[in-house]
C-alpha atoms as a PDB file:
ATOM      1  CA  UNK A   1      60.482 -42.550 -30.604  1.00  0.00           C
ATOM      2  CA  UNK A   2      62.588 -45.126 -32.655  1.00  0.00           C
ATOM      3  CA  UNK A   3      61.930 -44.485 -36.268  1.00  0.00           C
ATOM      4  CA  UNK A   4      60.804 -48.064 -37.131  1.00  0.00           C
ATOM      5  CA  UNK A   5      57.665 -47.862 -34.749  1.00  0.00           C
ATOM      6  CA  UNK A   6      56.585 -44.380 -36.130  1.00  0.00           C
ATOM      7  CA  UNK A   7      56.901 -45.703 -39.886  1.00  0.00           C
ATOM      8  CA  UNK A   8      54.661 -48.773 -38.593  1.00  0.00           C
ATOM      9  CA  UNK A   9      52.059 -45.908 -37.194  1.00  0.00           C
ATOM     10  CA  UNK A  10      52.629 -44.183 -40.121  1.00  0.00           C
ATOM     11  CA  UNK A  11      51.491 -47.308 -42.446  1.00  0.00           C
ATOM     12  CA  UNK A  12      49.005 -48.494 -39.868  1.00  0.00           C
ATOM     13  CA  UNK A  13      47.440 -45.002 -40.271  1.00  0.00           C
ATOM     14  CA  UNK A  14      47.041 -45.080 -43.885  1.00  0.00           C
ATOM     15  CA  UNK A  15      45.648 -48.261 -44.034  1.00  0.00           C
ATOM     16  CA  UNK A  16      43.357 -47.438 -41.416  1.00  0.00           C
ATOM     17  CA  UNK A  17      42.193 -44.501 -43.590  1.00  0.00           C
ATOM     18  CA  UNK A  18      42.044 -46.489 -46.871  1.00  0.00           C
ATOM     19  CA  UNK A  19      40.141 -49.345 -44.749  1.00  0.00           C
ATOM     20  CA  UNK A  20      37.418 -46.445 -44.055  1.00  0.00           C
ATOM     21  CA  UNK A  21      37.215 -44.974 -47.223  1.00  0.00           C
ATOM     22  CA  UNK A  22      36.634 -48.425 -48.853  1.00  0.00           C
ATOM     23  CA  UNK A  23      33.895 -48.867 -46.357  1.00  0.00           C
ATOM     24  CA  UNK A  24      32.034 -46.020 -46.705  1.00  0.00           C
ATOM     25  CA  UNK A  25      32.073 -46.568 -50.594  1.00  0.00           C
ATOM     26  CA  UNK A  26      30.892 -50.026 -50.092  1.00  0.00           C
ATOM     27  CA  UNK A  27      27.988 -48.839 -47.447  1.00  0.00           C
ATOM     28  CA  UNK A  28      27.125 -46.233 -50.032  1.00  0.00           C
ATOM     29  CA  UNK A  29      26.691 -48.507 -52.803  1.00  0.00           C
ATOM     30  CA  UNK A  30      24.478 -50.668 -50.820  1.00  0.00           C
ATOM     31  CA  UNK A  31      22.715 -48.026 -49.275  1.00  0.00           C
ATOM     32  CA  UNK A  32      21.384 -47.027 -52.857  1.00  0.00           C
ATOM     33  CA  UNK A  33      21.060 -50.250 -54.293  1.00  0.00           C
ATOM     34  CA  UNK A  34      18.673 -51.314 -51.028  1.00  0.00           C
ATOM     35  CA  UNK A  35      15.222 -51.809 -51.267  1.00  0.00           C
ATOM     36  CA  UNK A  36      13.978 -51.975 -47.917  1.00  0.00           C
ATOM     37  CA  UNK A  37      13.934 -49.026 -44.779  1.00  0.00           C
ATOM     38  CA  UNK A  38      16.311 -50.987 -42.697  1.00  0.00           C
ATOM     39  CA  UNK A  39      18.854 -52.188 -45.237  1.00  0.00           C
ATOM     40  CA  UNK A  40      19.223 -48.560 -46.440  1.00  0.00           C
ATOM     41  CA  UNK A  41      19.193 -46.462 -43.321  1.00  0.00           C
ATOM     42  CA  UNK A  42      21.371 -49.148 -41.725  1.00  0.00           C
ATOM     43  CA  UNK A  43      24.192 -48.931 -44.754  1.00  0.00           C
ATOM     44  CA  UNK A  44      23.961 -45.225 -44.650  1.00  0.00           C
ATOM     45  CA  UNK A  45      24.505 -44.813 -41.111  1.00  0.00           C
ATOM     46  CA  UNK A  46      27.574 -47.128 -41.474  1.00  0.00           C
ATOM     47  CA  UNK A  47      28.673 -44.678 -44.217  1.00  0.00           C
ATOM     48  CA  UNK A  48      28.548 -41.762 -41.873  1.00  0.00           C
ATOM     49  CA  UNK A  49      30.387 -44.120 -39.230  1.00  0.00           C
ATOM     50  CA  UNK A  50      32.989 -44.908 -41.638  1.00  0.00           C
ATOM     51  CA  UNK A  51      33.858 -41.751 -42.588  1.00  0.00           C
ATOM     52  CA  UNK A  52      33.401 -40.415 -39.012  1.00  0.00           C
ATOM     53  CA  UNK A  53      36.219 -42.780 -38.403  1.00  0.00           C
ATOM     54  CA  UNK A  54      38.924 -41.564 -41.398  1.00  0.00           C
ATOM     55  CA  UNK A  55      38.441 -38.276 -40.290  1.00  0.00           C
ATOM     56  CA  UNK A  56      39.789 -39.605 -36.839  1.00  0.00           C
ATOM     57  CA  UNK A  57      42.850 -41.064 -38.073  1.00  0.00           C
ATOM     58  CA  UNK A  58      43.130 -38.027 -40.742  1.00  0.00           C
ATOM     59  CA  UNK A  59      43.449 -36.280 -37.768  1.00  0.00           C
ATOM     60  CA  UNK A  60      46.033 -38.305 -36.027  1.00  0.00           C
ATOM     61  CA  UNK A  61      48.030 -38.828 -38.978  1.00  0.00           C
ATOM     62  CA  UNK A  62      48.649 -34.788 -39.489  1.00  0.00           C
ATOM     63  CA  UNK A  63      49.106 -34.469 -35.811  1.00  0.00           C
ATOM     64  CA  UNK A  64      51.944 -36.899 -36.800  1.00  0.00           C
ATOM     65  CA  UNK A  65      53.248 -35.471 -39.068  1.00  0.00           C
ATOM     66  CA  UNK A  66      54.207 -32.282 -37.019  1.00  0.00           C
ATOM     67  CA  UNK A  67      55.677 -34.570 -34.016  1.00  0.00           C
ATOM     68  CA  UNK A  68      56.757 -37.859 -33.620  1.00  0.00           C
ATOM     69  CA  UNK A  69      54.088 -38.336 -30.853  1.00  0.00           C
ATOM     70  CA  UNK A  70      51.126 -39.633 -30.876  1.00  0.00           C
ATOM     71  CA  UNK A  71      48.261 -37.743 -30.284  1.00  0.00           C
ATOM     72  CA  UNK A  72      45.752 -37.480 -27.105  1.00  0.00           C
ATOM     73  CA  UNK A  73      42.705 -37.617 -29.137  1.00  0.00           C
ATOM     74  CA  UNK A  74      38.975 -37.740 -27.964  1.00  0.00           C
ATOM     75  CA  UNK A  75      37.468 -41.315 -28.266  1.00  0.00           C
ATOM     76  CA  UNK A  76      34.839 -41.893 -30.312  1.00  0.00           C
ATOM     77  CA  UNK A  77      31.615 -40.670 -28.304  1.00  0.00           C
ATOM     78  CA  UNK A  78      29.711 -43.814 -28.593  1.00  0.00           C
ATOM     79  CA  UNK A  79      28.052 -42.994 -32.539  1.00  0.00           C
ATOM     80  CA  UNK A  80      27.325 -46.619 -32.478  1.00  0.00           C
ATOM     81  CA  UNK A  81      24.209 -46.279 -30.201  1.00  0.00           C
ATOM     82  CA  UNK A  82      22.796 -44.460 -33.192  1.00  0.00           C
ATOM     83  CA  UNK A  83      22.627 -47.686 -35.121  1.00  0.00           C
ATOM     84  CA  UNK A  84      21.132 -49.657 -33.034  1.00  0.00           C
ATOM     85  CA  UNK A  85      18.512 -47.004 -32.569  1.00  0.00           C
ATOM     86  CA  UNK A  86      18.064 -47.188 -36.731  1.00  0.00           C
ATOM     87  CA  UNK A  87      17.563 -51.001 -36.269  1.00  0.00           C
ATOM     88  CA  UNK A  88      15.347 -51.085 -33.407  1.00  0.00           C
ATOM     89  CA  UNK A  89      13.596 -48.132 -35.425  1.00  0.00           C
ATOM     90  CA  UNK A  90      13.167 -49.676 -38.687  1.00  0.00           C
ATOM     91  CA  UNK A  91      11.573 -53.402 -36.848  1.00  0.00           C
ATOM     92  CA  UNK A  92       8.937 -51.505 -34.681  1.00  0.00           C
ATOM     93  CA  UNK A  93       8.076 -49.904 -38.753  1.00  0.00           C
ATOM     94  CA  UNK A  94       8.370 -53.444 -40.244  1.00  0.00           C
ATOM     95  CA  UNK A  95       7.327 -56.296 -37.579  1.00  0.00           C
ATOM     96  CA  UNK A  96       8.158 -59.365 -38.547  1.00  0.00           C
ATOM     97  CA  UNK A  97       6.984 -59.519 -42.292  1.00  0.00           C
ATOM     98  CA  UNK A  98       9.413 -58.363 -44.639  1.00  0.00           C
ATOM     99  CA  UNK A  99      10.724 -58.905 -47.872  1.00  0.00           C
ATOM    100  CA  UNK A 100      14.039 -59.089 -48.213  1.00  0.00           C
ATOM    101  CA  UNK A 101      16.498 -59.332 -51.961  1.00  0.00           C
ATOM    102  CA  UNK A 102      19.115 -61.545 -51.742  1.00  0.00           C
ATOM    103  CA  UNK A 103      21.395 -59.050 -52.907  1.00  0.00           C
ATOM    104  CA  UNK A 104      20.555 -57.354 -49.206  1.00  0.00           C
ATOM    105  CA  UNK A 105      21.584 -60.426 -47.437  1.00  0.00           C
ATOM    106  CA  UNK A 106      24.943 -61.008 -49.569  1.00  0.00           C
ATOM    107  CA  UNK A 107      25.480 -57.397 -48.675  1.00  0.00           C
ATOM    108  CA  UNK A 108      24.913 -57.697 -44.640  1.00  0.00           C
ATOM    109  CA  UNK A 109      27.114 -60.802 -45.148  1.00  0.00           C
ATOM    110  CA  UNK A 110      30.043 -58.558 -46.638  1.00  0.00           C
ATOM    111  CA  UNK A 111      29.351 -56.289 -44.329  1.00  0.00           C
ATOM    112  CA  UNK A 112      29.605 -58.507 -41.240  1.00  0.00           C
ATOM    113  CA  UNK A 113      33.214 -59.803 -42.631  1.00  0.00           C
ATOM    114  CA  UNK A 114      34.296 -56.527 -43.279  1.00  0.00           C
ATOM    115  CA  UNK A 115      33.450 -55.224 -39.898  1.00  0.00           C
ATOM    116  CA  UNK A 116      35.368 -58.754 -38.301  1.00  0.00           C
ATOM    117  CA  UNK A 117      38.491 -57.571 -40.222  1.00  0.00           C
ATOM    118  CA  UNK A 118      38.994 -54.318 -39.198  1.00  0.00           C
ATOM    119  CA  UNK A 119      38.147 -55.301 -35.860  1.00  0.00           C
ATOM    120  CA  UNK A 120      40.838 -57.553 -36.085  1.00  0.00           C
ATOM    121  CA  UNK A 121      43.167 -55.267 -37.397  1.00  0.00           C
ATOM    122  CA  UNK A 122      42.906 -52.507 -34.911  1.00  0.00           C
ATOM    123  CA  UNK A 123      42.771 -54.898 -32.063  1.00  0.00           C
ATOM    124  CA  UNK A 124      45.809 -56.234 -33.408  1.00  0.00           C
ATOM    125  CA  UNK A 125      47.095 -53.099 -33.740  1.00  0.00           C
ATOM    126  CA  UNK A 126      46.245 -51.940 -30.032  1.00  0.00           C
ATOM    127  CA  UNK A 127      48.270 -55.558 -28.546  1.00  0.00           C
ATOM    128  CA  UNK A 128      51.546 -54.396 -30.494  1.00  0.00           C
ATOM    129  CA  UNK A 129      51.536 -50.751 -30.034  1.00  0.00           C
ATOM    130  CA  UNK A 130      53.716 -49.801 -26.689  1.00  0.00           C
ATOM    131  CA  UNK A 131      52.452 -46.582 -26.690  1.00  0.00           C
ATOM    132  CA  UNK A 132      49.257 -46.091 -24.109  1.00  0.00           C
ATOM    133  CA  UNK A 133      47.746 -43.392 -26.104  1.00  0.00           C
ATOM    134  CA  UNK A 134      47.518 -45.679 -29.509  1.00  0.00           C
ATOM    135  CA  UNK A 135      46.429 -48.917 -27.498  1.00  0.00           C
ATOM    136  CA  UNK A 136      43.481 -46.887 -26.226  1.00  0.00           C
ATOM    137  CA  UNK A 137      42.677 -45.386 -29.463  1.00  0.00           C
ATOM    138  CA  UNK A 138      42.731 -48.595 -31.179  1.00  0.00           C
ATOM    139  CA  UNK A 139      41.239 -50.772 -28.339  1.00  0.00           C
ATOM    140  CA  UNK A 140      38.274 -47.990 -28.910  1.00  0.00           C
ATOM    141  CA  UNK A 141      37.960 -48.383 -32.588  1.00  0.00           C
ATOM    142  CA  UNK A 142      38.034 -52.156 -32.194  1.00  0.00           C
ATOM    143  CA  UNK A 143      35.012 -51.503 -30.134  1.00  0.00           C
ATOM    144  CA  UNK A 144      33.073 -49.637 -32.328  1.00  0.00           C
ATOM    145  CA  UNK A 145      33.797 -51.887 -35.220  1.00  0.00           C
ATOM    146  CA  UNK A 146      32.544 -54.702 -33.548  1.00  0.00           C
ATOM    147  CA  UNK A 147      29.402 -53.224 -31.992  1.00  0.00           C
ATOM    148  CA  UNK A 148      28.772 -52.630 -36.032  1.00  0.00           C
ATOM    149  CA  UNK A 149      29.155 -56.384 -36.806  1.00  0.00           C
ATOM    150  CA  UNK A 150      26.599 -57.142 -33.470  1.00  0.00           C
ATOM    151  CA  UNK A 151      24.634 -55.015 -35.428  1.00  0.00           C
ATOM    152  CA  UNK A 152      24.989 -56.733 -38.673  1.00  0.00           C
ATOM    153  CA  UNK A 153      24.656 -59.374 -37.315  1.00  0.00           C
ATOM    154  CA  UNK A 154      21.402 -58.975 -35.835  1.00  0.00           C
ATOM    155  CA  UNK A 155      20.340 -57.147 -38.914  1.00  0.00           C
ATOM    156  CA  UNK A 156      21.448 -60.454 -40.841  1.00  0.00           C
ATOM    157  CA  UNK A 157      19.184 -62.449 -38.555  1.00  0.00           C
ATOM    158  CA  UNK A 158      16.235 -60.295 -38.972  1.00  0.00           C
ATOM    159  CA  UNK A 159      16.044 -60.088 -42.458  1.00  0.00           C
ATOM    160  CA  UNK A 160      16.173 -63.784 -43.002  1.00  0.00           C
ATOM    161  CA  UNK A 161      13.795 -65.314 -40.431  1.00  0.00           C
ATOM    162  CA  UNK A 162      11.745 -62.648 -39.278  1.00  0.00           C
ATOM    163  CA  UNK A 163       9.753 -64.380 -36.753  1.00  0.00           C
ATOM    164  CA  UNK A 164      12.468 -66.613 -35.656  1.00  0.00           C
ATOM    165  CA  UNK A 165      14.037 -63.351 -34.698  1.00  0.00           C
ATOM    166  CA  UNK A 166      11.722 -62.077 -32.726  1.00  0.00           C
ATOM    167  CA  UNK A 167      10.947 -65.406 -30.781  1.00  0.00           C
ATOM    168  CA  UNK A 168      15.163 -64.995 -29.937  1.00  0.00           C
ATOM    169  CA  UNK A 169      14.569 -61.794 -28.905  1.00  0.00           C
ATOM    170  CA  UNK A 170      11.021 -61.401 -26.912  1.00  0.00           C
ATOM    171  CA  UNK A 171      12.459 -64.561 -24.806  1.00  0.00           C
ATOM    172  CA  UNK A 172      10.028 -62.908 -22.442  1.00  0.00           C
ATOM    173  CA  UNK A 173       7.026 -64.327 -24.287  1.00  0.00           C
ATOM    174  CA  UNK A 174       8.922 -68.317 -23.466  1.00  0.00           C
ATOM    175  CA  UNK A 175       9.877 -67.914 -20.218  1.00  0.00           C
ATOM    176  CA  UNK A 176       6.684 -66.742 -18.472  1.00  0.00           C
ATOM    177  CA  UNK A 177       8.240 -63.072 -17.810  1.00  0.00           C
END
């Protein structure tokens, strides 16, 4: 492999890693600071996610290190489903009356962008990279980061109109089904 595409897996890599650690510091933080079921558990799960995910590219990046290969490494086994179960969780605890800071909200918003950036970045990553075993990795990261925005994203919409939400999503109750 030509040396300038392993130094550009080599800095991907490490700002893959740093991109994880700074999330999982930022879902930690929020996690504490949260003052309702859903916020929390939702921002701690992400924590777990995010670190879940630097121990991936840890992983990859010492496999590196001993070869200039990159490495056949086992997808991501679908964590993200746990999430969603948190969320669906937490609104069968809460229903549609909930109080919510604002603080919360700002921090789903900063969440949502985050998780749109690193999506970004690894699908980026997996349209340059020429070797198959990368482009799947990083096609499969790009997947789970943006199941985590849906997520957010739904969280987002929960947490500021409540029963708007759940008009969107029991459709069933409008259409006669």
């Amino acid at each position: 492999m030509e040396s300038a595409e392993a130094s550009t897996m080599v800095k991907t890599l490490q700002l893959a890693i740093q991109l994880e650690v700074d999330g999982k510091k930022f879902y930690q933080q929020a996690s504490q600071k949260s003052g309702n079921k859903l916020s929390k558990d939702l921002f701690k799960t992400l924590a777990i996610e995010e670190d879940s995910h630097r121990k991936k590219f840890e992983e990859i990046y010492e496999a590196l290190k001993g070869s200039q290969d990159w490495p056949d490494v086992k997808p991501l086994s679908g964590k993200g489903k746990r999430i969603e179960s948190i969320f669906t969780e937490a609104i069968k605890e809460l229903g549609n009356k909930i109080e919510v800071a604002a603080s919360e909200v700002d921090a789903i918003k900063t969440s949502m962008d985050m998780e749109i950036k690193t999506y970004e970045f690894y699908r980026s990553r997996s349209e340059q990279s020429t070797i198959p075993l990368e482009k799947r990795f990083y096609q499969a990261m790009a997947a789970e980061e943006r199941g985590h925005h849906l997520v957010l994203l739904d969280a987002y919409e929960y947490l500021t109109d409540p029963a708007g939400w759940f008009v969107r999503t029991e459709h069933t109750l409008l259409d006669g089904a």
